[in-house]
C-alpha atoms as a PDB file:
ATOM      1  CA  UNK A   1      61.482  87.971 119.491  1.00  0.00           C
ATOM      2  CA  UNK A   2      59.182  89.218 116.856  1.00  0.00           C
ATOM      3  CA  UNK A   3      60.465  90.954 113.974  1.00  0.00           C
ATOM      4  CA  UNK A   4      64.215  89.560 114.377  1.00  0.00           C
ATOM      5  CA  UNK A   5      63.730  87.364 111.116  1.00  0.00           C
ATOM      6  CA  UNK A   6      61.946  90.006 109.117  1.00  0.00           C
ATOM      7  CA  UNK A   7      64.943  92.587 110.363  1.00  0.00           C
ATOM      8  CA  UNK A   8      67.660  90.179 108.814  1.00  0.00           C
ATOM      9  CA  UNK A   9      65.935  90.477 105.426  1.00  0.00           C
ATOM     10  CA  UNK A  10      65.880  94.342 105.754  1.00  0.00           C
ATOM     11  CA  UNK A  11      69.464  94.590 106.450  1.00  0.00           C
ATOM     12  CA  UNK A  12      70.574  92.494 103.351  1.00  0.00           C
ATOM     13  CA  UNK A  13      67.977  94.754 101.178  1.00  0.00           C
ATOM     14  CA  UNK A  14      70.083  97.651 102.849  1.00  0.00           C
ATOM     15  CA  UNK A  15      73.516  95.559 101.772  1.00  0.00           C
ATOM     16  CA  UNK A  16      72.661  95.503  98.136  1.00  0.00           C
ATOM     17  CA  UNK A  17      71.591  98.888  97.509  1.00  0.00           C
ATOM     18  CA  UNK A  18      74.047 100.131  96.087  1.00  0.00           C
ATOM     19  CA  UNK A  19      73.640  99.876  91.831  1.00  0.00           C
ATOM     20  CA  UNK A  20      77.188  98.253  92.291  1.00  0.00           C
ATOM     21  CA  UNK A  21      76.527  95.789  94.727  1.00  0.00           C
ATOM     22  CA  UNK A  22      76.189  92.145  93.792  1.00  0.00           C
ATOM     23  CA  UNK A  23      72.761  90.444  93.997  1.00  0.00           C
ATOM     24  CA  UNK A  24      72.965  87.449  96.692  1.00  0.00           C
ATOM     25  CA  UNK A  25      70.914  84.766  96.524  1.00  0.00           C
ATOM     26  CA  UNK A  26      67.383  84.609  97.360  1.00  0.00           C
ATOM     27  CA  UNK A  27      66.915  84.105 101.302  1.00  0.00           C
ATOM     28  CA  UNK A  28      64.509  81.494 101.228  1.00  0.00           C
ATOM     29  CA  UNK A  29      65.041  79.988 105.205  1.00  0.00           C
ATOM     30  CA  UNK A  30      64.507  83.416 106.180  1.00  0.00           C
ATOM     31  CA  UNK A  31      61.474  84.322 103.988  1.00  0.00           C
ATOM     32  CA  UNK A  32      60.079  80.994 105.151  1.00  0.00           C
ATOM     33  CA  UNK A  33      61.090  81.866 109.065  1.00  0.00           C
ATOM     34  CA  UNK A  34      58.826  85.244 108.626  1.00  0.00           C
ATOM     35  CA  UNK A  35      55.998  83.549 106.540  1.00  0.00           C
ATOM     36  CA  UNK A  36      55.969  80.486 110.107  1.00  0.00           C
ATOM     37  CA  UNK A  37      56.056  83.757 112.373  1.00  0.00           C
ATOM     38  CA  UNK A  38      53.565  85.567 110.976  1.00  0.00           C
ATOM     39  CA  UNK A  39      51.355  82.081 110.874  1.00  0.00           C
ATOM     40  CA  UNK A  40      52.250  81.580 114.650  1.00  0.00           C
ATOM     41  CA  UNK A  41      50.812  85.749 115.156  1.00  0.00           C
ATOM     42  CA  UNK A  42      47.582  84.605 113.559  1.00  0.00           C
ATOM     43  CA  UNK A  43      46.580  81.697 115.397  1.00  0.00           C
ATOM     44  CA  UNK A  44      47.157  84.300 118.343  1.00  0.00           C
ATOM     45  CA  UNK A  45      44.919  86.826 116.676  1.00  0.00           C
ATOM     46  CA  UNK A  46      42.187  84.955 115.940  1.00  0.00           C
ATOM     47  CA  UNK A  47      42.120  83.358 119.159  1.00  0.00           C
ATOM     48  CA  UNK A  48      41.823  86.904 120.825  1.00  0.00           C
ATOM     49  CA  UNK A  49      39.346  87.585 118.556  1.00  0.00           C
ATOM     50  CA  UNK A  50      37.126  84.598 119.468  1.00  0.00           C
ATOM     51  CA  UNK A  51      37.822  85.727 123.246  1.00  0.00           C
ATOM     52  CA  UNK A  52      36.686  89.684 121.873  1.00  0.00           C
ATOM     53  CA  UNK A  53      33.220  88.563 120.084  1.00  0.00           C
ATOM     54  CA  UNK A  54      32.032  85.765 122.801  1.00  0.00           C
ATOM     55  CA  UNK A  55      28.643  88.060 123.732  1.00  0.00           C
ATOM     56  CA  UNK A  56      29.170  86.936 127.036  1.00  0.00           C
ATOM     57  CA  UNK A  57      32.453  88.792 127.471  1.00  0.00           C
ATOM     58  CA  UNK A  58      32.139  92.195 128.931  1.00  0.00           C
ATOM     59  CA  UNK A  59      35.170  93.882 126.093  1.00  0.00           C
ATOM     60  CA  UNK A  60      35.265  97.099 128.277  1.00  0.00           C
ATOM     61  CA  UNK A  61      36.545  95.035 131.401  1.00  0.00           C
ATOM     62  CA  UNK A  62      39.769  96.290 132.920  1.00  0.00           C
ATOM     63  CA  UNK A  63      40.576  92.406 132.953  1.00  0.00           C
ATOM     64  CA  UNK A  64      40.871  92.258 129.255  1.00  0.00           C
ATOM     65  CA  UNK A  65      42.932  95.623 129.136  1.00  0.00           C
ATOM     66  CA  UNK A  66      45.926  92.880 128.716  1.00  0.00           C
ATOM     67  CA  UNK A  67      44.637  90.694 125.765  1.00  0.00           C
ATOM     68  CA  UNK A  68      43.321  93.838 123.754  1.00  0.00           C
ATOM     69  CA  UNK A  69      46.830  95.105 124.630  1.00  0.00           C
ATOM     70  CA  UNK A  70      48.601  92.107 123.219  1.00  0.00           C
ATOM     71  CA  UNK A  71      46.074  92.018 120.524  1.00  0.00           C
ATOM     72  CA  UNK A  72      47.541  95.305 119.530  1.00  0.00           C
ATOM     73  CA  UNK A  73      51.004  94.309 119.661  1.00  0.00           C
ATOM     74  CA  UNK A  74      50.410  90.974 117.779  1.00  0.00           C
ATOM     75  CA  UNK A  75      48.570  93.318 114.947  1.00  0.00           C
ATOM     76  CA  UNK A  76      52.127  95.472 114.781  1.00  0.00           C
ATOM     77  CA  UNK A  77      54.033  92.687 114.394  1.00  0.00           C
ATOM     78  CA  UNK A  78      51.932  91.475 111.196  1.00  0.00           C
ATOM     79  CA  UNK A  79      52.318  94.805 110.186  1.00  0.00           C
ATOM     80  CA  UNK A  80      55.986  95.001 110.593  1.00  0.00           C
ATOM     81  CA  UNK A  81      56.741  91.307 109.115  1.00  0.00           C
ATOM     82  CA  UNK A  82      54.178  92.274 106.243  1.00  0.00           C
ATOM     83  CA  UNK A  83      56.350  95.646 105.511  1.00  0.00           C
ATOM     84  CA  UNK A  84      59.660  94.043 106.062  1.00  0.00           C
ATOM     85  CA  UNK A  85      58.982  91.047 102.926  1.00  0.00           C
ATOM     86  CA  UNK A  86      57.553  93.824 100.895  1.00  0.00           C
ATOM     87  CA  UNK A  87      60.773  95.806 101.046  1.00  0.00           C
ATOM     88  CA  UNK A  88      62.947  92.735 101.207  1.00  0.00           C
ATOM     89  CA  UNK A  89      61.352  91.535  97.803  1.00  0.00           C
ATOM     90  CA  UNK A  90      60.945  95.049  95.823  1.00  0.00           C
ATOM     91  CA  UNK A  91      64.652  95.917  96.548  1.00  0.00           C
ATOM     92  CA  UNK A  92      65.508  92.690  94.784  1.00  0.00           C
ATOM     93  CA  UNK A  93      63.248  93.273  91.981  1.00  0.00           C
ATOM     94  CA  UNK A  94      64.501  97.146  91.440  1.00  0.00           C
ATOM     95  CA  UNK A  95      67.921  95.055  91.388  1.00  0.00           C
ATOM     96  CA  UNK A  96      66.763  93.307  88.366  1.00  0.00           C
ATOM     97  CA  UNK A  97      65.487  95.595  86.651  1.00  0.00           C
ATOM     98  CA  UNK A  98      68.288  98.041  86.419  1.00  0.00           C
ATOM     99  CA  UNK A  99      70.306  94.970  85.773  1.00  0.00           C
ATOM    100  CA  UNK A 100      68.155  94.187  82.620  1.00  0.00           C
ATOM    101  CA  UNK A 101      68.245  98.210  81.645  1.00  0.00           C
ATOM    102  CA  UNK A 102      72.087  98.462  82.639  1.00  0.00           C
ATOM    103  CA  UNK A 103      72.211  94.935  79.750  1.00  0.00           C
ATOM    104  CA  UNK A 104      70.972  96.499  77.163  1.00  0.00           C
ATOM    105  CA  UNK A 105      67.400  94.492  77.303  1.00  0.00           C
ATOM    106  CA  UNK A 106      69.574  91.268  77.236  1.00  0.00           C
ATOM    107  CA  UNK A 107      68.713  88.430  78.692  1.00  0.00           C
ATOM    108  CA  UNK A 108      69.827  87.513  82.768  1.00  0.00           C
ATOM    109  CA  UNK A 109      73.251  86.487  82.801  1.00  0.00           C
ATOM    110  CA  UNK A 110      73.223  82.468  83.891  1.00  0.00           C
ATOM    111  CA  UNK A 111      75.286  83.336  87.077  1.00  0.00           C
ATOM    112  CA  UNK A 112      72.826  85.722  88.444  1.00  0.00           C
ATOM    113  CA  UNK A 113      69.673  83.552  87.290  1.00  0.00           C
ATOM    114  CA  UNK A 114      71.063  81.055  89.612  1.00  0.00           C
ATOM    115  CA  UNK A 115      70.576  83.482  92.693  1.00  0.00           C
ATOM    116  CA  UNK A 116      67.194  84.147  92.053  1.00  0.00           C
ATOM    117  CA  UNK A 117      64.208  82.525  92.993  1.00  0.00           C
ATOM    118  CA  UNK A 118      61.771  81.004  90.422  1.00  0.00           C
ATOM    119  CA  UNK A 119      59.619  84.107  90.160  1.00  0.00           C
ATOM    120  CA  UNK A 120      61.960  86.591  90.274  1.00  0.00           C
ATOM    121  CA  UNK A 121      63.718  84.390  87.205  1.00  0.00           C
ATOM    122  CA  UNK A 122      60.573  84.548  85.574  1.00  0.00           C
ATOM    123  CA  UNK A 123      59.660  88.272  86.200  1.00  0.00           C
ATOM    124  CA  UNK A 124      62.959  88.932  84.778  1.00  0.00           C
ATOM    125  CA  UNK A 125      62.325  86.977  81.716  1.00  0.00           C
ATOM    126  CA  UNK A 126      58.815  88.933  81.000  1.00  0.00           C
ATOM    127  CA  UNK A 127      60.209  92.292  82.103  1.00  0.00           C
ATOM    128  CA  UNK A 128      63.165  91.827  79.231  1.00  0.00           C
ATOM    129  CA  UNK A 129      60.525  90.911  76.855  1.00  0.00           C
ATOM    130  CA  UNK A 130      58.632  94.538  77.552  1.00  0.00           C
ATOM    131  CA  UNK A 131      61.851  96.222  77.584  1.00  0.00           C
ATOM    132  CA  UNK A 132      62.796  94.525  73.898  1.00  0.00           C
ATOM    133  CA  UNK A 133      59.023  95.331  72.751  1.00  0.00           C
ATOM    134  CA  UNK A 134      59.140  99.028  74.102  1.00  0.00           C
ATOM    135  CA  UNK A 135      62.180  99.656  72.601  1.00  0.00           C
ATOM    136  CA  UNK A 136      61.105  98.210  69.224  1.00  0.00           C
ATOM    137  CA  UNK A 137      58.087 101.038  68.986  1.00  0.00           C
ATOM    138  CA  UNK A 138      61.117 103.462  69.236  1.00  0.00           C
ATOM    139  CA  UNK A 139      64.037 102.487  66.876  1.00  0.00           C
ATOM    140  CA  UNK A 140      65.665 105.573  66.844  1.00  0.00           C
ATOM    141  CA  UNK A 141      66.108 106.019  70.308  1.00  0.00           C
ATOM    142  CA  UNK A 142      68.815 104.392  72.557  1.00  0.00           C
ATOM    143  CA  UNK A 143      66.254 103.911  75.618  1.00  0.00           C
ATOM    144  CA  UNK A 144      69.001 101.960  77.656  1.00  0.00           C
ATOM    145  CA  UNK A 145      71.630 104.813  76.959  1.00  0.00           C
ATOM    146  CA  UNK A 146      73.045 106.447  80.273  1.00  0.00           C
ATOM    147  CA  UNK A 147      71.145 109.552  81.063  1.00  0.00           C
ATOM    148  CA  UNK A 148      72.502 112.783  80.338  1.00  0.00           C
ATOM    149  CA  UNK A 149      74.469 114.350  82.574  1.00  0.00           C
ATOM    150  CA  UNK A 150      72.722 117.435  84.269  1.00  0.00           C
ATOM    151  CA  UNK A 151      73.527 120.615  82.525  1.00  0.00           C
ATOM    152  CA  UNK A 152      76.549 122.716  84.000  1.00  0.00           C
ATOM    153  CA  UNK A 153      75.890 125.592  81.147  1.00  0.00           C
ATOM    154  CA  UNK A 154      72.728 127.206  80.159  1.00  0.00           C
ATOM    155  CA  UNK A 155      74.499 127.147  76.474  1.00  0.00           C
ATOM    156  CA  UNK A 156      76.355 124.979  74.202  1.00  0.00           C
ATOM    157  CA  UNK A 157      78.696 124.413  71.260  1.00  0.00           C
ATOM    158  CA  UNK A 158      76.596 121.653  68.779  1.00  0.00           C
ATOM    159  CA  UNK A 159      78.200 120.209  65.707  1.00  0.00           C
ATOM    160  CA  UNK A 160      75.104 119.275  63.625  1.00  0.00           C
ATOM    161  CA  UNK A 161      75.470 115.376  62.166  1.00  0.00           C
ATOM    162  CA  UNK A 162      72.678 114.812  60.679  1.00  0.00           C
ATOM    163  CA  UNK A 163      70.196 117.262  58.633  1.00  0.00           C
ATOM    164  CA  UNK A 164      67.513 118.884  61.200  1.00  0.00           C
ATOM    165  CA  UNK A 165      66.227 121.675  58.758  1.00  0.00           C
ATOM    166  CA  UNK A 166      65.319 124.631  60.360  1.00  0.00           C
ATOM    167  CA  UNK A 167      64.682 125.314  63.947  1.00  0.00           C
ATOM    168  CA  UNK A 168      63.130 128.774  65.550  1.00  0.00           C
ATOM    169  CA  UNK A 169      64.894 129.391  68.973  1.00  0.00           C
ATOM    170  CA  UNK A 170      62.551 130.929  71.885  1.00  0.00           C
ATOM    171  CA  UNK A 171      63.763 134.276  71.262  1.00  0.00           C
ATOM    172  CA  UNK A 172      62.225 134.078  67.915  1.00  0.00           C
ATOM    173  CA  UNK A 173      65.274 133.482  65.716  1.00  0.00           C
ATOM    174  CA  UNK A 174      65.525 131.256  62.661  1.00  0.00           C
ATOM    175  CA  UNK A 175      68.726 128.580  62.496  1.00  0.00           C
ATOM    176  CA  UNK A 176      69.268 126.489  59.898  1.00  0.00           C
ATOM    177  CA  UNK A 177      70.934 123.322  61.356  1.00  0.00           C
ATOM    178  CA  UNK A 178      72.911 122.233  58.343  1.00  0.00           C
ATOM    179  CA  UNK A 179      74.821 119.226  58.089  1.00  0.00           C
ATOM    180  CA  UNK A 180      78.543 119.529  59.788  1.00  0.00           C
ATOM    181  CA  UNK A 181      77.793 123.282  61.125  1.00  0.00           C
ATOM    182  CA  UNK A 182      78.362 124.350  64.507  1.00  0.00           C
ATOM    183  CA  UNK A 183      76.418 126.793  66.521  1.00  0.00           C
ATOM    184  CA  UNK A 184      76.421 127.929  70.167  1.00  0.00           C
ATOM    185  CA  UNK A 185      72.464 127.608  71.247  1.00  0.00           C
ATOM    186  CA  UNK A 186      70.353 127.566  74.334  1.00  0.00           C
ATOM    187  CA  UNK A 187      70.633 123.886  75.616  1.00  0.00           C
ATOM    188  CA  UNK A 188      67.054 123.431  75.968  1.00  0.00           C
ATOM    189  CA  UNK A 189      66.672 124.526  72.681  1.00  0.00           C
ATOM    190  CA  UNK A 190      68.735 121.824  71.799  1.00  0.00           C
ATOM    191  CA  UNK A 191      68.931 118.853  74.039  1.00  0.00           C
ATOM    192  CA  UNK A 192      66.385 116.914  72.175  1.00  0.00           C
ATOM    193  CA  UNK A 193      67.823 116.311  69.143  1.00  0.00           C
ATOM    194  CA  UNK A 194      71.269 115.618  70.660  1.00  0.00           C
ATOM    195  CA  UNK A 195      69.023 113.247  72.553  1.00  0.00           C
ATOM    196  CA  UNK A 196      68.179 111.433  69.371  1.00  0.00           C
ATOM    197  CA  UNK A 197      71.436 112.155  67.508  1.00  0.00           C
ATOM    198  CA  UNK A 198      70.721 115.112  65.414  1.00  0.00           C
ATOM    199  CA  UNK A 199      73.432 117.384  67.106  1.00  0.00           C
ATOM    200  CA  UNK A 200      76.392 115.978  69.222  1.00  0.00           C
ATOM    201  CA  UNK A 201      77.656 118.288  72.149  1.00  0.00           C
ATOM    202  CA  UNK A 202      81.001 119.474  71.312  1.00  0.00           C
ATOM    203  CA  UNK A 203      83.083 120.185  74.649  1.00  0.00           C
END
């Protein structure tokens, strides 16, 4: 039936959702089952098509109700297979790439290289290469550093560990951030330059 080949891939794009889950190998047979299906649905189309633009043929015929019926249902089915590889290849691909930020930028680990197809290998070659070159126009920053944590209070305790000078809150006051102080601030006030290491969040 239509669509059973394309539904595998789906499921197995559902199976390794999950950040944790391992990355299986690339499902070539069934990729290559889809791509011969959907070839199969356009010889079908087309030849409806011919049928639909001989001049001779009367298209509003209650005879044809049928074929522009199945034409309709072959038309789905492209759809379908069409949406099912696109989802079955960009869940493998968000896979890589929060493997390559969850590295560090490194490079693909031989083991999972091996389960990859060619251009997924390569795209995962060229997307470490913008990570490392992204994160070179920002040395300071730790781009592949777990995001903070939501904030549970709408103020915090900061031990200041490096110099920051002198910062005005929003209600207008003046704080000079001196090296080893602490101070109990506003968190947005403050959560970019624990961001980039000025302050550190003292529980």
């Amino acid at each position: 039936m239509y669509g059973d080949e394309a539904l595998k891939l789906v499921r197995e794009a559902k199976r390794t959702q999950p950040r944790t889950s391992i990355l299986p190998n690339y499902n070539e047979p069934v990729v290559r089952n889809v791509l011969k299906e959907l070839g199969v649905i356009d010889t079908q189309i087309q030849h409806l098509q011919a049928l639909f633009s001989d001049p001779s043929i009367d298209v509003d015929d209650p005879a044809l109700q049928g074929d522009q019926a199945a034409f309709m249902v072959h038309m789905a089915a492209v759809d379908r297979n069409k949406r099912c590889l696109l989802a079955y290849h960009m869940a493998r691909l968000d896979k890589i790439t929060n493997l390559v930020w969850d590295l560090g930028g490194s490079t693909v680990p031989a083991d999972v290289r091996r389960r990859l197809a060619p251009p997924e290998a390569a795209f995962a070659d060229k997307y470490v290469e913008l990570l490392t070159a992204y994160k070179g126009e920002y040395p300071s920053l730790d781009l592949v550093a777990a995001a903070p944590v939501p904030p549970k209070d709408l103020y915090v305790t900061v031990r200041v560990v490096k110099d920051c000078g002198t910062i005005v809150t929003e209600a207008g006051r003046s704080v000079r951030l001196d090296l080893g102080s602490m101070h109990f601030l506003k968190r947005t006030e403050v959560e970019r330059l624990i961001t980039l290491g000025f302050l550190q969040h003292v529980e």
